[in-house]
Every structure is written in structure tokens, then in C-alpha cells.
C-alpha atoms as a PDB file:
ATOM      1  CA  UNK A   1      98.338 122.831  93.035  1.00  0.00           C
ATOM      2  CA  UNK A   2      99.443 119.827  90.795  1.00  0.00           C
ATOM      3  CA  UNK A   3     101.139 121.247  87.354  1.00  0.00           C
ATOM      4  CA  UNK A   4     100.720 118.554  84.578  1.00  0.00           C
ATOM      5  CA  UNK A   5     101.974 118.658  81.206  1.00  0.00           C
ATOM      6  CA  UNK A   6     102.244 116.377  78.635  1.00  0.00           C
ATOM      7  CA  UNK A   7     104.472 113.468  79.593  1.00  0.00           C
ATOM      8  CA  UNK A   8     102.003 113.387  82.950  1.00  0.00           C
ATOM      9  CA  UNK A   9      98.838 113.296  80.282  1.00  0.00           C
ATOM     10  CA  UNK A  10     100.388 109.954  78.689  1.00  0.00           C
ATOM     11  CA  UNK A  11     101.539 107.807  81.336  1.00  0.00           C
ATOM     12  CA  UNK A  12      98.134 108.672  82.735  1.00  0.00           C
ATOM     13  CA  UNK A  13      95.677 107.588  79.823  1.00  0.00           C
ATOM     14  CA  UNK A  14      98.319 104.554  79.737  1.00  0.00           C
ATOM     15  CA  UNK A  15      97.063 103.722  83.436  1.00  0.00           C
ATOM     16  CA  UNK A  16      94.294 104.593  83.122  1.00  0.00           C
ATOM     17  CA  UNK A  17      93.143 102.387  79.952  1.00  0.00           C
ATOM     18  CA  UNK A  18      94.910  99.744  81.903  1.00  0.00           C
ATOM     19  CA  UNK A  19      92.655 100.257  85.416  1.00  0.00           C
ATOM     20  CA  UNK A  20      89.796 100.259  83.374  1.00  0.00           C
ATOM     21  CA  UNK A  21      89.899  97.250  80.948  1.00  0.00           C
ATOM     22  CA  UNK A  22      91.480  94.858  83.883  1.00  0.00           C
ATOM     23  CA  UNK A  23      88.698  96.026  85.955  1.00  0.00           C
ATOM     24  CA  UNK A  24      85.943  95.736  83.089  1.00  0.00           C
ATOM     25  CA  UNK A  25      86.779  91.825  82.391  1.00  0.00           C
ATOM     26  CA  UNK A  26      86.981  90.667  85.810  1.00  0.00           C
ATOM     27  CA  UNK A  27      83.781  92.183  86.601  1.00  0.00           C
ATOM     28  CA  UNK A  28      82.208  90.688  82.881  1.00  0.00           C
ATOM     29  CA  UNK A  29      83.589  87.319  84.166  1.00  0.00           C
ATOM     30  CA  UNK A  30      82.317  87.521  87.905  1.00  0.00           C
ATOM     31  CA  UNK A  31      79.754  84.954  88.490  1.00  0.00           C
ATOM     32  CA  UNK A  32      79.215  85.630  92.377  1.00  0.00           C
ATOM     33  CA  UNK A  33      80.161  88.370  94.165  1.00  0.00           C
ATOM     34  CA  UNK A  34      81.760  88.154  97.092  1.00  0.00           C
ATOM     35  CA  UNK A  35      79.299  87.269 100.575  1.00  0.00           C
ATOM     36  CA  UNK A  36      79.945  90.798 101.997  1.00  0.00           C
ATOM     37  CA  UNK A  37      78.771  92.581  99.301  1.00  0.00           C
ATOM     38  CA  UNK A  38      75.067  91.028 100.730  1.00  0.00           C
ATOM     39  CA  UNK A  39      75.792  93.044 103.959  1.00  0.00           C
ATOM     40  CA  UNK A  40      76.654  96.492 102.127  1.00  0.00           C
ATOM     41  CA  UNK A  41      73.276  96.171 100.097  1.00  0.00           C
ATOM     42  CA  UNK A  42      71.329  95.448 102.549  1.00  0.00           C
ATOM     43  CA  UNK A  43      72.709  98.407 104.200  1.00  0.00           C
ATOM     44  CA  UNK A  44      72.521 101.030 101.044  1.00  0.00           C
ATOM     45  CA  UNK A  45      68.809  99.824 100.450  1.00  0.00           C
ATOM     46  CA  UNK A  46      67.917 101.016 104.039  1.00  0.00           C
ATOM     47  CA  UNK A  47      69.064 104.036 103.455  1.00  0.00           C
ATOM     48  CA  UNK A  48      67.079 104.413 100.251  1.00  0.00           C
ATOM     49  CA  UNK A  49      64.005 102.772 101.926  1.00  0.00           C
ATOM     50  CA  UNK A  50      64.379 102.846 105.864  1.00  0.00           C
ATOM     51  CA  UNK A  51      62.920  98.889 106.990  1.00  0.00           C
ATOM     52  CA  UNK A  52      60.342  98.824 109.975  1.00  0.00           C
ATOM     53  CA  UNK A  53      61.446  98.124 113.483  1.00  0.00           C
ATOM     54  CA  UNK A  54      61.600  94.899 114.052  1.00  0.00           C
ATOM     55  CA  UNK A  55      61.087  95.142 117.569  1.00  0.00           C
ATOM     56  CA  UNK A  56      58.038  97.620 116.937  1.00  0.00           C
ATOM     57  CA  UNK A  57      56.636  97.185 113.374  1.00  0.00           C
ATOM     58  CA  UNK A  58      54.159  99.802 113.362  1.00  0.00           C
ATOM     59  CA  UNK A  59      57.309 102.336 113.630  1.00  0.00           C
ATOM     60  CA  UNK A  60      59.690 103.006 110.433  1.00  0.00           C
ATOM     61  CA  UNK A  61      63.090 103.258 111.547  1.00  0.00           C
ATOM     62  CA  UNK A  62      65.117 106.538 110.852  1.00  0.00           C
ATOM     63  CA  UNK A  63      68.062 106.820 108.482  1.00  0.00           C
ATOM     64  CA  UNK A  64      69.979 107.839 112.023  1.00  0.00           C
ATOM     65  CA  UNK A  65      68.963 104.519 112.986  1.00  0.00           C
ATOM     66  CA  UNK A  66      69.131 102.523 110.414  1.00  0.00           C
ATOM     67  CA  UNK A  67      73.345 103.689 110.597  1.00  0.00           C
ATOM     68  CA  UNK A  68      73.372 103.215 114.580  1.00  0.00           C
ATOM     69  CA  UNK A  69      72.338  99.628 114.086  1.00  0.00           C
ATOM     70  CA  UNK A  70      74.487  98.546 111.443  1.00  0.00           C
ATOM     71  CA  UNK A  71      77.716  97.063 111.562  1.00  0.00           C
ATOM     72  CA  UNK A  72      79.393  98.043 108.821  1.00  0.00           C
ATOM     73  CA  UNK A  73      80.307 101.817 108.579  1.00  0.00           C
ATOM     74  CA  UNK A  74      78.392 104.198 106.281  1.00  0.00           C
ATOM     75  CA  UNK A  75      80.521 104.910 103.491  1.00  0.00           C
ATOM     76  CA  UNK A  76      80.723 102.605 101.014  1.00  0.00           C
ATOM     77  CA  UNK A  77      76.843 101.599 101.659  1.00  0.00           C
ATOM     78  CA  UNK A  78      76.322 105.168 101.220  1.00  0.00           C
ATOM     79  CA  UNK A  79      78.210 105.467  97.998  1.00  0.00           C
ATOM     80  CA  UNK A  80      76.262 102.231  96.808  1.00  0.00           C
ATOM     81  CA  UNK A  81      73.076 104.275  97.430  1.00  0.00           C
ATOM     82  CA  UNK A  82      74.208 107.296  95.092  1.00  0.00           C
ATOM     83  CA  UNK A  83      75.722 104.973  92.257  1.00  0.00           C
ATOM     84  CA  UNK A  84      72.209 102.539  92.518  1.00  0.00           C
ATOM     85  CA  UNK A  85      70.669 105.904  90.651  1.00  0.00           C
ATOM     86  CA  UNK A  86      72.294 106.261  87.686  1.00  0.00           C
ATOM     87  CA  UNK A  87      72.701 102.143  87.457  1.00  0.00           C
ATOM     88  CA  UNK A  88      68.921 102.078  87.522  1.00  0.00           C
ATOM     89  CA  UNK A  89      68.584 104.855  85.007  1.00  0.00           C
ATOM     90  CA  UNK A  90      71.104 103.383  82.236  1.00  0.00           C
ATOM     91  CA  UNK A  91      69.384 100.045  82.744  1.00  0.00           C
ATOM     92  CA  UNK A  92      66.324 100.340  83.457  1.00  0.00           C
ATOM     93  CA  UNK A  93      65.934  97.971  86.474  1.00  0.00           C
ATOM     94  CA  UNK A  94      63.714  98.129  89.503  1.00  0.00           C
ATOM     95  CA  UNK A  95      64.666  99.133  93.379  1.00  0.00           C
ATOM     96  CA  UNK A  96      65.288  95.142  94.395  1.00  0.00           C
ATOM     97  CA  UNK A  97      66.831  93.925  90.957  1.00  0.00           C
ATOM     98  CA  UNK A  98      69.566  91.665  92.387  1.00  0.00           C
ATOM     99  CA  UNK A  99      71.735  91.612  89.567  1.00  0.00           C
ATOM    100  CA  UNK A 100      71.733  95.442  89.251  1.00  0.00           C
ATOM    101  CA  UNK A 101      72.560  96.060  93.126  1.00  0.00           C
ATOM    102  CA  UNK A 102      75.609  93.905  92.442  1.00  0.00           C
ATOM    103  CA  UNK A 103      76.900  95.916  89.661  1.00  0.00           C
ATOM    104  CA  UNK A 104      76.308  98.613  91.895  1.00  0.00           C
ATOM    105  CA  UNK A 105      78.193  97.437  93.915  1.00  0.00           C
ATOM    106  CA  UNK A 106      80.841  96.124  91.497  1.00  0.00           C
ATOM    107  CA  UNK A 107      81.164  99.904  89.748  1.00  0.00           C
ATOM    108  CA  UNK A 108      81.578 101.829  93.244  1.00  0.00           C
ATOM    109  CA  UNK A 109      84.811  99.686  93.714  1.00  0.00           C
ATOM    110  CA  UNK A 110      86.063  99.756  90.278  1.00  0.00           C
ATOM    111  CA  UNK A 111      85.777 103.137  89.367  1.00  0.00           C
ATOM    112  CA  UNK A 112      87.869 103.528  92.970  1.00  0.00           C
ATOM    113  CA  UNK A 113      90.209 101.376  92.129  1.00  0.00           C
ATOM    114  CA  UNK A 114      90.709 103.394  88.107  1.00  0.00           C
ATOM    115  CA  UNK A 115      90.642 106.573  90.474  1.00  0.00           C
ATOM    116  CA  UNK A 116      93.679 105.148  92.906  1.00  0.00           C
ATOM    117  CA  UNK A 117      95.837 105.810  89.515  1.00  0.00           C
ATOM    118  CA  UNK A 118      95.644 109.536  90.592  1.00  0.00           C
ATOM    119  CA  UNK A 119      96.838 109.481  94.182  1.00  0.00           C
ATOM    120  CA  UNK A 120      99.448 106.771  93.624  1.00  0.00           C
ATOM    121  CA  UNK A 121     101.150 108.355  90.391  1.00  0.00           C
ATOM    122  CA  UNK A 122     101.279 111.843  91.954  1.00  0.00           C
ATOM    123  CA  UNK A 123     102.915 110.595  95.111  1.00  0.00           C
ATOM    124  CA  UNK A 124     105.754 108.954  93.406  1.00  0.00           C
ATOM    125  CA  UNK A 125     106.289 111.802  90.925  1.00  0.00           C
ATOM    126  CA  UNK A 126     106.514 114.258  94.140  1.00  0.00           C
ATOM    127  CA  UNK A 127     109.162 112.094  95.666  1.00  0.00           C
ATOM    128  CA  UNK A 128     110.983 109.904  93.037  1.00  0.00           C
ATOM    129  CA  UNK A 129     110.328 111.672  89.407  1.00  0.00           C
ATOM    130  CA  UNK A 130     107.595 110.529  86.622  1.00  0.00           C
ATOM    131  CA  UNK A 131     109.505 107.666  85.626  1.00  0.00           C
ATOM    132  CA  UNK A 132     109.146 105.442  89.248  1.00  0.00           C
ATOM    133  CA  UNK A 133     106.102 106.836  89.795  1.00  0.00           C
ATOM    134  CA  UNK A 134     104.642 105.148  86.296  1.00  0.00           C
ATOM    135  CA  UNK A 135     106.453 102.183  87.261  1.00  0.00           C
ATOM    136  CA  UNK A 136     104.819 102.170  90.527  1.00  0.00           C
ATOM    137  CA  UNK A 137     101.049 102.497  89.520  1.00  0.00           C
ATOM    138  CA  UNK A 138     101.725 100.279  86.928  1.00  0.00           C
ATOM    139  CA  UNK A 139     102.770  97.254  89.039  1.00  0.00           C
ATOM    140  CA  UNK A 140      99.591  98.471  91.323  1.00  0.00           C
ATOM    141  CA  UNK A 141      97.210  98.542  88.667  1.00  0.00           C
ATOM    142  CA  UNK A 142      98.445  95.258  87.580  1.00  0.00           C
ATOM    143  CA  UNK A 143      98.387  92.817  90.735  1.00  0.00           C
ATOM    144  CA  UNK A 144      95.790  90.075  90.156  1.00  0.00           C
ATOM    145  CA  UNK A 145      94.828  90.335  93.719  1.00  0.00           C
ATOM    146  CA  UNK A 146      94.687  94.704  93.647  1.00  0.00           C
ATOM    147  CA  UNK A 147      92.488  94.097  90.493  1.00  0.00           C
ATOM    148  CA  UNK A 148      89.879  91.277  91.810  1.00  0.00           C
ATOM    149  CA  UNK A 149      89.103  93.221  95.534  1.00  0.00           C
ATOM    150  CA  UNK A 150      88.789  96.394  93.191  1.00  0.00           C
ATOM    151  CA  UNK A 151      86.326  94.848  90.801  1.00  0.00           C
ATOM    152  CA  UNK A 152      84.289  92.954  93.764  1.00  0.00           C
ATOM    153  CA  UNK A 153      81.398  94.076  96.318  1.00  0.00           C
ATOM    154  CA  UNK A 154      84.010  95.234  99.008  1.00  0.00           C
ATOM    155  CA  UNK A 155      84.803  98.590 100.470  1.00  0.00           C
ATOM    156  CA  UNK A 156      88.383  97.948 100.371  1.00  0.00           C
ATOM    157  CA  UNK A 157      88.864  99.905  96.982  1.00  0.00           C
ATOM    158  CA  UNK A 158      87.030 102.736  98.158  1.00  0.00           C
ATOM    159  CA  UNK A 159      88.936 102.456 101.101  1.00  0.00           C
ATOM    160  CA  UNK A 160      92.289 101.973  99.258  1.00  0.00           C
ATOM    161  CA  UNK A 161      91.413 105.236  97.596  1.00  0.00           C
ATOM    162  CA  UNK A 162      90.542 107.778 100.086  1.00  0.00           C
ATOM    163  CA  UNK A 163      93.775 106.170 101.931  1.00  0.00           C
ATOM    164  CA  UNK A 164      95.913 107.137  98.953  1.00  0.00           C
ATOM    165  CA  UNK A 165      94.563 110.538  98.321  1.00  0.00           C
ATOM    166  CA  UNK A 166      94.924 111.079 102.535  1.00  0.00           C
ATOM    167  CA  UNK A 167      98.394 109.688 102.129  1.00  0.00           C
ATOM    168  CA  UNK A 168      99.119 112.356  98.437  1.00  0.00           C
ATOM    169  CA  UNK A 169      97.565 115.045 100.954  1.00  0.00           C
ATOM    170  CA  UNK A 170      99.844 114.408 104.008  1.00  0.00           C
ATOM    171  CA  UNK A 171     102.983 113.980 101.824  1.00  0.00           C
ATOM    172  CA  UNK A 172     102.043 117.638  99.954  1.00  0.00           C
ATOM    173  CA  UNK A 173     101.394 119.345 103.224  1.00  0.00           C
ATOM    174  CA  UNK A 174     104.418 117.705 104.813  1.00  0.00           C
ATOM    175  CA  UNK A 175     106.491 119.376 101.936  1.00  0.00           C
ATOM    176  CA  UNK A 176     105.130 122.839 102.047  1.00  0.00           C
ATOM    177  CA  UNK A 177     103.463 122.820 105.505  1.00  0.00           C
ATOM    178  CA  UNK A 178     100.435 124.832 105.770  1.00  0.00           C
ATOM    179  CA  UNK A 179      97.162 124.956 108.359  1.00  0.00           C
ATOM    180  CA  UNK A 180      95.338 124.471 105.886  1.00  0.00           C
ATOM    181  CA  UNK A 181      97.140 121.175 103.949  1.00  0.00           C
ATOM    182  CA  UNK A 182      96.773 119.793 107.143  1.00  0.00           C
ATOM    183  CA  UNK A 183      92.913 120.291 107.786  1.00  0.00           C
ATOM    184  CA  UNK A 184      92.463 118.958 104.007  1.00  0.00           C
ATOM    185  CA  UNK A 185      94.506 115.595 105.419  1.00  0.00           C
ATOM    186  CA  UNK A 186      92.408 115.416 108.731  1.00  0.00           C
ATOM    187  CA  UNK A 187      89.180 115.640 106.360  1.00  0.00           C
ATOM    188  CA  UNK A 188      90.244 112.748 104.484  1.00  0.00           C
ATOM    189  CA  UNK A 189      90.880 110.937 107.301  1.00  0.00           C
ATOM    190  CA  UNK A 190      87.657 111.202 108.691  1.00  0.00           C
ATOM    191  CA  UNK A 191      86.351 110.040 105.227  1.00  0.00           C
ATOM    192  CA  UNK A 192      88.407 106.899 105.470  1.00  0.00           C
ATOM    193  CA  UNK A 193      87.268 106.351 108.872  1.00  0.00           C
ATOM    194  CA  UNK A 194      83.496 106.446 107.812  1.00  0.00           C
ATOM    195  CA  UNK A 195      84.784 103.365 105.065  1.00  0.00           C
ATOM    196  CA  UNK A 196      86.750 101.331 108.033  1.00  0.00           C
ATOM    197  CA  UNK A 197      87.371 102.405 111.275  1.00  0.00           C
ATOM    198  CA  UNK A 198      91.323 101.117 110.559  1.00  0.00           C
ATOM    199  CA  UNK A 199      91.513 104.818 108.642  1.00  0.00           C
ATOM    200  CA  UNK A 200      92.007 106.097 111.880  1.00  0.00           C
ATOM    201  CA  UNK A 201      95.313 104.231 112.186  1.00  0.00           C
ATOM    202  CA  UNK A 202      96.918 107.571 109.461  1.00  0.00           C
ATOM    203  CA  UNK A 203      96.644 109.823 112.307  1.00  0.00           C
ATOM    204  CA  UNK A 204      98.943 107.682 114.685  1.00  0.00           C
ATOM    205  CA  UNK A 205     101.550 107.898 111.578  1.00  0.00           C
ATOM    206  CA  UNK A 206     101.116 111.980 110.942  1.00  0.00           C
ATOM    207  CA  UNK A 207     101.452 112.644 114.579  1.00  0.00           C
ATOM    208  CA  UNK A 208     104.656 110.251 114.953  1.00  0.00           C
ATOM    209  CA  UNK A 209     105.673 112.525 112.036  1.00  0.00           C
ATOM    210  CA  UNK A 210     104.690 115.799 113.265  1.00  0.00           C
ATOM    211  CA  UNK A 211     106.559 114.675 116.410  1.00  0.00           C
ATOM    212  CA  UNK A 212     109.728 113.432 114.884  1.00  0.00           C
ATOM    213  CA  UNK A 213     109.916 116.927 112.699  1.00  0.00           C
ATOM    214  CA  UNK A 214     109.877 118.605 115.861  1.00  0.00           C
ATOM    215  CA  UNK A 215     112.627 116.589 117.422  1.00  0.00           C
ATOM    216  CA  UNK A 216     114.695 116.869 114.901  1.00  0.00           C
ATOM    217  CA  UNK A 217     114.085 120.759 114.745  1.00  0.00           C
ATOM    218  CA  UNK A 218     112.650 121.108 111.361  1.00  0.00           C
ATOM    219  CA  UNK A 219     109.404 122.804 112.933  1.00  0.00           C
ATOM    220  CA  UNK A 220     108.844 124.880 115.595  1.00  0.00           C
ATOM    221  CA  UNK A 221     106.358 123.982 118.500  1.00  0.00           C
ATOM    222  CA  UNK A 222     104.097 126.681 117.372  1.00  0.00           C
ATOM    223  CA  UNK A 223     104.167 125.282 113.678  1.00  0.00           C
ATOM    224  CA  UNK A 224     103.666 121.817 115.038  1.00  0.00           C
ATOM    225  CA  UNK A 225     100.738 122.417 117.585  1.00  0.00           C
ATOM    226  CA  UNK A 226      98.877 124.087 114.510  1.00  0.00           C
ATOM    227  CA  UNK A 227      99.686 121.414 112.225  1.00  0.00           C
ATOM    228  CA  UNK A 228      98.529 118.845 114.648  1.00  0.00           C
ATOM    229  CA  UNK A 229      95.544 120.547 115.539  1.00  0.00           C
ATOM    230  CA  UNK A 230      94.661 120.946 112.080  1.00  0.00           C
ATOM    231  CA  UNK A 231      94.748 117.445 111.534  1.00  0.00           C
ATOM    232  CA  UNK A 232      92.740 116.702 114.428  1.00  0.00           C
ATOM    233  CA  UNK A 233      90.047 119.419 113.877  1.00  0.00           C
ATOM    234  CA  UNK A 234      89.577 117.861 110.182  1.00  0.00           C
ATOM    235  CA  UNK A 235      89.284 114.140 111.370  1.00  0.00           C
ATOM    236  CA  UNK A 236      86.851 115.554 113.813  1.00  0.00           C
ATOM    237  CA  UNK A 237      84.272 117.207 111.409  1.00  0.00           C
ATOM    238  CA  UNK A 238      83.782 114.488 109.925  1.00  0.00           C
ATOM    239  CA  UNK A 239      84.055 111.169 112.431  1.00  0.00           C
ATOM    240  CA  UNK A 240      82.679 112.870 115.549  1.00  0.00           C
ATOM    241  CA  UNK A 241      79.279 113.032 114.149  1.00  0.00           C
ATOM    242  CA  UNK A 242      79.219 109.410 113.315  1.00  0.00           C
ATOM    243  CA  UNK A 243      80.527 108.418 116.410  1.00  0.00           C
ATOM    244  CA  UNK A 244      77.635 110.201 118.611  1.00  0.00           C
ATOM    245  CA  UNK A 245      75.552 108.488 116.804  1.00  0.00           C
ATOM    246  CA  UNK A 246      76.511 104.659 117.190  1.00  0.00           C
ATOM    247  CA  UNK A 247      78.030 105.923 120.387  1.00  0.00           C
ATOM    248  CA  UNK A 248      81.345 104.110 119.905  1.00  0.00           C
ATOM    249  CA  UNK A 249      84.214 104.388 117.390  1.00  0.00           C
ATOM    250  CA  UNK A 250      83.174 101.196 115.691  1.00  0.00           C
ATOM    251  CA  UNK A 251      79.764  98.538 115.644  1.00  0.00           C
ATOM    252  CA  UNK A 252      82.076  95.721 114.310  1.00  0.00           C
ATOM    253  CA  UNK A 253      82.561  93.005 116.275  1.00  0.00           C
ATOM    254  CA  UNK A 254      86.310  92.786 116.041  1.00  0.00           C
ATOM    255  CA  UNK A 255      86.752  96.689 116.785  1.00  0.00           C
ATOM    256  CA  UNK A 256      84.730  95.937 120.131  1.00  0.00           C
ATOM    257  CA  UNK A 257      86.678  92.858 120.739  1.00  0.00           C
ATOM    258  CA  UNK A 258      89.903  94.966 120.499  1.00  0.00           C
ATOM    259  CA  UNK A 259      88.814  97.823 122.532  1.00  0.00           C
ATOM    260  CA  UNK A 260      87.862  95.269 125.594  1.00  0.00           C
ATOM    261  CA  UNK A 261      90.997  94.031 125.464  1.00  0.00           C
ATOM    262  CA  UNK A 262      93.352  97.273 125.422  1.00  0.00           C
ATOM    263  CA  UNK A 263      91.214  97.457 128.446  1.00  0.00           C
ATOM    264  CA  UNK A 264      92.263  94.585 130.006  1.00  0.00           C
ATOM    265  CA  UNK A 265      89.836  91.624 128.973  1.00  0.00           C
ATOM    266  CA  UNK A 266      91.222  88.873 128.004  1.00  0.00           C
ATOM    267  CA  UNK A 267      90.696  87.843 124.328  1.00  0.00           C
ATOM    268  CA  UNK A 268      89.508  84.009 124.096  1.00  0.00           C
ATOM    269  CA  UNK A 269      90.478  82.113 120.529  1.00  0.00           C
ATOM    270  CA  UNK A 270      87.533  81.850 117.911  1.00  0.00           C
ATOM    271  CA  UNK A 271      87.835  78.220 118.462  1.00  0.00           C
ATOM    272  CA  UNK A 272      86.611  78.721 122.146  1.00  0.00           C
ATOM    273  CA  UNK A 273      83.177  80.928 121.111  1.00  0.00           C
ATOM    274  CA  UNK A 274      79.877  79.666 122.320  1.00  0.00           C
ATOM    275  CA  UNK A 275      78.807  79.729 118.886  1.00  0.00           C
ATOM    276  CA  UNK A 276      80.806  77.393 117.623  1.00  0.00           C
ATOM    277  CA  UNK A 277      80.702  74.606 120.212  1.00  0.00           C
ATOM    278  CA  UNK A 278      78.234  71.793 118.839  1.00  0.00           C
END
């Protein structure tokens, strides 16, 4: 477990006072959010309130369904739906209020991005002291582009988070390998996944260095099978369930592109699409 004392406790409210009033102005100064964000409420308010079929309108569609047919993954829409309730409660607005669903939307990625301070800090004190790691988070929190996508209607903060605390996880269990450190970094995986399918892309990296420990003889093959199988177990628990249901690893239109061509298809330029010829 994570010891803090004192000198943790201030460079933490320091970053953390930070996170939060960068993030509170840009989203007090935000006149339109960003086009996305349309897509993500769209998809959180189906979840609250499942749409008819359109191609039967006497049947309601199922919450399964509604998350087979959309393109975006499930867990930032998701996390919209839980922070819509106590948005709605503080200010008392109604299901379709448009300016409280983009708040919503706003908050979810803010308080991710004042959250990131966490994950970040605690890396860099494991592997270069407190000192670098406050340095670190600082110049983090403090990029005006870090800031604006973590104060906008965009999963990328939440994703940015559950990629850092993936990332603290790996580099813990890395330093005192255990089954278990490595389940815990398999689960968070799968989390990031269910934000953007990229979150996959960690396990490549823990196997390459799961694989490289064994080469170089740090681990045994029995301590690396179990660490690898860990991992993959975790990512498993929670991605495999979401993948029966759309049936592939992604519904976006640039995962599907990609897939066709590691399978040979040839990729044509956007400039060559059907849709775009006038």
C-alpha cells in the first residue's frame, strides 16, 4: 500500500488546488462544448431512457442494445449517466435540460483530469523521489492543451485517468511482482478498453515487459506465465463481456477500418470516400 506523510499531503493539496481552479475557469468560460460531446449524450440518455427501434417502433430497445448499436464505447457515456444524477439534484434541472447534460459532461472529465494528480504523482515518487514527481504533475496539470480536453465533453480525461492509474498499477506490480498486482493491472485495462478500444494497446507493452524480464532472467517462466495470465484473466473480466455483445472489439469506424486492413484490405485515402465525392 501507498505510505504518505506530510510532505506527500502538501505537494498534493498544491496540485490539487491547481487541477481544480484551471479546470473550474475553463469550464466557466466554455461557450460550446466540443461536437462529440453530442454523441456521448445521446448515448448516456439511452441508457437512462432506452429510445424505440427505429426499425420497429412499437418495440423499446434494450440497454444491451442500445450499447451494441452505438459507436462509441460505454464508459464515459456510462459515467455521464451516473454524474447526470447528482447534476440534476444540485440544480434542479429536468432529464433533457441541454445546458445541464453539458456540465455533465464537462464535470465527468474534470474531476478525471483533478483525479490524474494521484496516479501521475505516485508514479514519479516510486521511481524518481517526491521532488520530480511534483515537478512532473505540475507541468501536467498545467499544459493549456491537458487542461482544455480535461474540462471539455470528451472521454479522453477519463481515459487519461484509468491509463495512469493502469500504468501506477503495472509499475507497483512490476516492482514487487505478485498474481494478484497483476490481475488489479489487467482489470484496469479492461476499464480503459470500455473508454477507447486504444486501452488495449497497455497489454502489448506489459507483455513486451513480462517478456524482456524473462530474457534477461529476472523472472522465472513459472513467475512469468502467472504474471501474464493474470494480466490477461483481468482484461478479460471485464472486455470479454462487452465484446460478445457488439460482437467485435470495436463499433468505430476507424477500429473496423484498421482491422480490414491488418487483414489484407487495402485502405483507400478519406479523400477517395463515396461520401465525399460531389
Amino acid at each position: 500500500m501507498t505510505r504518505i506523510d506530510r510532505s506527500d499531503l502538501g505537494r498534493l493539496a498544491v496540485l490539487l488546488l491547481l487541477a481544480i481552479v484551471a479546470r473550474s475557469w475553463v469550464i466557466a468560460h466554455t461557450e460550446v462544448a466540443a461536437r462529440d460531446s453530442i454523441g456521448f449524450i445521446r448515448f448516456a440518455l439511452h441508457l437512462e431512457q432506452p429510445p424505440t427501434d427505429y426499425q420497429n417502433p412499437d418495440d423499446v430497445l434494450s440497454r444491451r442494445e442500445v450499447i451494441r448499436r452505438a459507436e462509441h464505447a460505454p464508459g464515459y457515456p456510462v459515467a455521464i449517466w451516473l454524474m447526470a444524477h447528482p447534476v440534476r439534484a444540485i440544480t434542479g434541472a429536468e432529464l433533457m435540460d441541454c445546458d445541464a447534460l453539458v456540465l455533465t459532461c464537462q464535470l465527468v472529465s474534470a474531476v478525471s483530469g483533478v483525479l490524474i494528480v494521484f496516479p501521475i504523482y505516485f508514479i514519479g515518487r516510486m521511481l524518481y523521489g517526491r521532488d520530480l514527481a511534483f515537478i512532473a504533475c505540475l507541468l501536467f496539470q498545467t499544459l493549456p492543451v491537458v487542461v482544455q480536453v480535461t474540462s471539455d465533453g470528451l472521454s479522453d480525461g477519463l481515459y487519461l485517468l484509468l491509463t495512469a492509474l493502469t500504468m501506477w498499477s503495472a509499475t507497483a506490480g512490476l516492482r514487487t511482482p505478485t498474481a494478484w498486482a497483476f490481475l488489479r493491472t489487467g482489470i484496469g485495462i479492461g476499464a480503459t478498453y470500455l473508454v477507447r478500444p486504444e486501452g488495449l494497446m497497455m497489454v502489448i507493452a506489459l507483455m513486451g515487459t513480462i517478456a524482456l524480464l524473462r530474457l534477461c532472467q529476472r523472472w522465472s517462466w513459472r513467475q512469468s506465465l502467472v504474471h501474464a495470465s493474470a494480466v490477461l484473466v483481468g482484461v478479460a473480466l471485464v472486455a470479454v463481456p462487452y465484446v460478445v455483445t457488439i460482437g467485435k472489439l470495436t463499433n468505430k469506424p476507424t477500429g473496423g477500418e484498421l482491422f480490414r486492413w491488418m487483414q489484407g484490405e487495402e485502405m483507400k485515402p478519406v479523400w477517395k470516400s463515396s461520401t465525399l465525392r460531389g
